[in-house]
Protein backbone atom coordinates (compact mmCIF):
# COMPACT_ATOMS: atom_id res chain seq x y z
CA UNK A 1 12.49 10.35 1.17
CA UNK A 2 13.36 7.47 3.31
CA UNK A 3 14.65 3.76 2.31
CA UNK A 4 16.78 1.43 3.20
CA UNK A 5 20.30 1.15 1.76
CA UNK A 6 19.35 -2.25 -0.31
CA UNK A 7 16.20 -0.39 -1.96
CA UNK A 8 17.90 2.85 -2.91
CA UNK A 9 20.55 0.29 -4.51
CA UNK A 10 17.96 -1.87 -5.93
CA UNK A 11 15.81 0.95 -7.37
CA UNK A 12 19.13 2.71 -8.98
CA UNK A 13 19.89 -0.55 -10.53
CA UNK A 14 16.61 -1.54 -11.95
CA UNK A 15 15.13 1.58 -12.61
CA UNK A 16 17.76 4.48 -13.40
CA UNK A 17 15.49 6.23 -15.70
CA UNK A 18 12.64 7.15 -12.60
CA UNK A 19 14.52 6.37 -9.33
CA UNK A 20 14.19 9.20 -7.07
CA UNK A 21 17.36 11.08 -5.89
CA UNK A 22 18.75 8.99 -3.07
CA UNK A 23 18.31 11.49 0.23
CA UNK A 24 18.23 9.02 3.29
CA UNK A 25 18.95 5.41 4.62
CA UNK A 26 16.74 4.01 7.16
CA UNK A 27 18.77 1.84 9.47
CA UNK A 28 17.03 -1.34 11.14
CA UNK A 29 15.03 -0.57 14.36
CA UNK A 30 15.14 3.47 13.35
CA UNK A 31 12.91 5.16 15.42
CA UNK A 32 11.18 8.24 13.22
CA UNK A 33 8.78 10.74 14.81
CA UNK A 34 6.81 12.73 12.97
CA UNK A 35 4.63 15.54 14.66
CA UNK A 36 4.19 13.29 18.55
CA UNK A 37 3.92 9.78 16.91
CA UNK A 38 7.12 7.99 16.63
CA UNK A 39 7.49 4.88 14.05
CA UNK A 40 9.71 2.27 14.36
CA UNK A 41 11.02 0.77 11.14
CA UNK A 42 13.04 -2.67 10.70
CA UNK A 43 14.36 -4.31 7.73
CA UNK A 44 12.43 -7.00 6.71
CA UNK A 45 14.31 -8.31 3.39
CA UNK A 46 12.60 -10.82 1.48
CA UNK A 47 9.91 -9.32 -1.02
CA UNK A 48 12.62 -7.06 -1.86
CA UNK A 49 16.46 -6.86 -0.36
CA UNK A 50 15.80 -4.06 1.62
CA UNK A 51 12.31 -3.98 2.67
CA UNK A 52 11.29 -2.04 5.20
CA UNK A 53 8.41 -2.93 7.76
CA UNK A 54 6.99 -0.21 10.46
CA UNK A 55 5.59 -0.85 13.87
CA UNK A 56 3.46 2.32 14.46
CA UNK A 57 1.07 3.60 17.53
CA UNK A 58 -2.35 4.52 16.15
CA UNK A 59 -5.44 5.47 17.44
CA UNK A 60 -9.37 4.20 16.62
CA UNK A 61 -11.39 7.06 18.17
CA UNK A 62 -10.45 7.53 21.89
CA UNK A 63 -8.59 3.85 21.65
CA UNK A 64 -4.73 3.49 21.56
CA UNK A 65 -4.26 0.85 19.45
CA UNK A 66 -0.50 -0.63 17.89
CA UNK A 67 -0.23 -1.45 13.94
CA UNK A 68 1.95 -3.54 12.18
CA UNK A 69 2.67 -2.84 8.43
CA UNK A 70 4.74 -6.21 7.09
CA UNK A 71 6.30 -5.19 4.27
CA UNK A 72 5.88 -7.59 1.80
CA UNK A 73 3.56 -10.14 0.46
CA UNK A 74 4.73 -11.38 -2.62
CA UNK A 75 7.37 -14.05 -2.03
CA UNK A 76 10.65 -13.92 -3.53
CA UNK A 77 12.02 -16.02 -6.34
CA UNK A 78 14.88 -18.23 -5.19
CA UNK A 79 15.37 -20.33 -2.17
CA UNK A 80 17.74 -18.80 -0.65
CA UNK A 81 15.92 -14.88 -1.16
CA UNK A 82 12.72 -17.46 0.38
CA UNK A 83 14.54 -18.61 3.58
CA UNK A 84 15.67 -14.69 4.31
CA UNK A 85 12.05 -13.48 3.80
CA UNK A 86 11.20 -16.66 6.20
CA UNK A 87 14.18 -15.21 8.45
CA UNK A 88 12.16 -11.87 8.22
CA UNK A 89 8.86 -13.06 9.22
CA UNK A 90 10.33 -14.55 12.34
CA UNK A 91 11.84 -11.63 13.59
CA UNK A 92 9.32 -9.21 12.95
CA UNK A 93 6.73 -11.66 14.68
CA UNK A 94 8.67 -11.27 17.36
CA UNK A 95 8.73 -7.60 17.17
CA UNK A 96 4.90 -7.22 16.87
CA UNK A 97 4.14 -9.69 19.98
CA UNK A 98 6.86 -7.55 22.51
CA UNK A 99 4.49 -4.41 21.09
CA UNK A 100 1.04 -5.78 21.57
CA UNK A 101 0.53 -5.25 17.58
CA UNK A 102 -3.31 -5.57 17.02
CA UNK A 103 -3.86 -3.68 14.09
CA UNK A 104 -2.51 -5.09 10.50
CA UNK A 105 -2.55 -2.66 7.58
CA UNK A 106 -0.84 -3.35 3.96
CA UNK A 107 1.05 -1.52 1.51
CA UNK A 108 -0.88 -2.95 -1.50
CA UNK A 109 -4.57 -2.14 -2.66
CA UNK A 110 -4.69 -6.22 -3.52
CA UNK A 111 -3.83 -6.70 0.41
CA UNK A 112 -7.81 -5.86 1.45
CA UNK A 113 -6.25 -2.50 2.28
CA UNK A 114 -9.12 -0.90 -0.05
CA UNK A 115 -12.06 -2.84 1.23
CA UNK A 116 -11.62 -1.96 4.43
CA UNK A 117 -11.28 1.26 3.84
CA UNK A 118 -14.69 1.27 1.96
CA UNK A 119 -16.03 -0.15 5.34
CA UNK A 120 -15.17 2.04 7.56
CA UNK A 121 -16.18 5.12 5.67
CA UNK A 122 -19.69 2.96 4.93
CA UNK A 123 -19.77 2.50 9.16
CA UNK A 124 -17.84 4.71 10.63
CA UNK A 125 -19.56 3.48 13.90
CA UNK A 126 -19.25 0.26 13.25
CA UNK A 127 -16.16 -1.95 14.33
CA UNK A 128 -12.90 -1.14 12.58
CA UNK A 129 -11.73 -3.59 9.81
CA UNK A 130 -8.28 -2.55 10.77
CA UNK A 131 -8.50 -3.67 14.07
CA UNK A 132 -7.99 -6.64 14.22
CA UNK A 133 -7.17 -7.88 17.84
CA UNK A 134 -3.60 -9.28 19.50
CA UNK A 135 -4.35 -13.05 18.49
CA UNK A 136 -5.45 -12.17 15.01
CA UNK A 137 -2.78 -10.29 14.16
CA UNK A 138 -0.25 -12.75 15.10
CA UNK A 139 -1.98 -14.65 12.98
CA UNK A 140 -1.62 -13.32 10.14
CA UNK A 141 2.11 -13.48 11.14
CA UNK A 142 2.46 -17.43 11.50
CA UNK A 143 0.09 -17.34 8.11
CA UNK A 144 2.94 -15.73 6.30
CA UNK A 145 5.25 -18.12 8.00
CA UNK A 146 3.55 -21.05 7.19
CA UNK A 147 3.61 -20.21 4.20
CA UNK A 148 6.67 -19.62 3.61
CA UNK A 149 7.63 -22.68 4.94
CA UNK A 150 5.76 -24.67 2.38
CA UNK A 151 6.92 -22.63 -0.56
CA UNK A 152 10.66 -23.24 1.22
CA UNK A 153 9.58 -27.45 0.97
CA UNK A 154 8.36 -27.51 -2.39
CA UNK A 155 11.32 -25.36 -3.88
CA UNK A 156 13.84 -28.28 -1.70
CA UNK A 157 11.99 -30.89 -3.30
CA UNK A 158 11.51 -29.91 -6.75
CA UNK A 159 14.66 -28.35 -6.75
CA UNK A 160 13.70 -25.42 -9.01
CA UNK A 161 13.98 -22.29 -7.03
CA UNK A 162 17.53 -22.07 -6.89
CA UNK A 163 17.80 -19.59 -10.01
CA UNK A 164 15.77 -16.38 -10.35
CA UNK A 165 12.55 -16.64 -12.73
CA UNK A 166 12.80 -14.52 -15.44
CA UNK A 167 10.36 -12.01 -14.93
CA UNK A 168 7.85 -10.69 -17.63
CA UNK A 169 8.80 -7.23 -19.64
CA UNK A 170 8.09 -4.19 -17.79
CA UNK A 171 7.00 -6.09 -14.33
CA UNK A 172 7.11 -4.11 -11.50
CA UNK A 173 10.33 -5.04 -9.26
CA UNK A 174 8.93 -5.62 -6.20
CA UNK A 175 5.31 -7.11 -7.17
């Protein structure tokens, strides 16, 4: 099992009871091949300190195609845990653009992740949800920045993000 220092740290604090032994840290920009396909990961902290996001070559029949996986939807709770996830989005924009990212897949079944799914198996001939084109996928990149950004303004102004919110009993960590 792979995660980044940060996670294994945040999962042994938070969940002792369940975490998984700790076996090995994925270091920004790792490259990891499995079989002939070889993933690049990058730390993306933000939706949790040591999120990890992937780069990874795919293919949509005979088409080569690049997907980006960002890491984390759900915003953070405190301004300055808000202005590293911003930090985060930048970079990793950057990262997608230099690959010619045009596919965007998510880690979360509330991310549309399912749906499209259910589409392509209901048209397998038909155009693939997941690809979603060069333009598109950046995107959804300045999307998350923007907002960001307007999350960053309101917590600045109301000056109420500052402190962690308590979170409810039982609430996953992360979502």
């Amino acid at each position: 099992m792979l995660m980044s220092p940060a996670d294994w740290d945040l999962v042994a604090r938070t969940r002792p009871a369940d975490a998984p032994v700790r076996d090995l840290d994925i270091v920004d920009g790792q490259h990891l091949t499995l079989g002939g396909t070889t993933i690049r990961l990058h730390h993306t902290p933000g939706h949790t300190p040591g999120t990890v996001s992937p780069i990874i070559p795919v293919r949509a029949g005979n088409r080569h195609h690049t997907a980006m996986l960002w890491g984390g939807m759900l915003p953070p709770a405190t301004l300055p845990e808000l202005r590293t996830h911003l930090s985060s989005v930048q970079s990793f924009r950057a990262l997608t653009v230099r690959a010619g990212a045009d596919v965007e897949l998510s880690n979360h079944p509330n991310d549309h992740g399912l749906q499209r799914a259910e589409q392509l198996r209901d048209r397998p001939d038909g155009p693939n949800p997941f690809v979603l084109g060069r333009p598109r996928t950046e995107r959804f990149m300045a999307v998350m920045e923007a907002m960001l950004r307007g999350r960053i303004a309101d917590a600045e102004t109301t000056g109420s993000r500052d402190e962690p919110r308590p979170r409810a009993a039982g609430t996953h960590v992360c979502c």
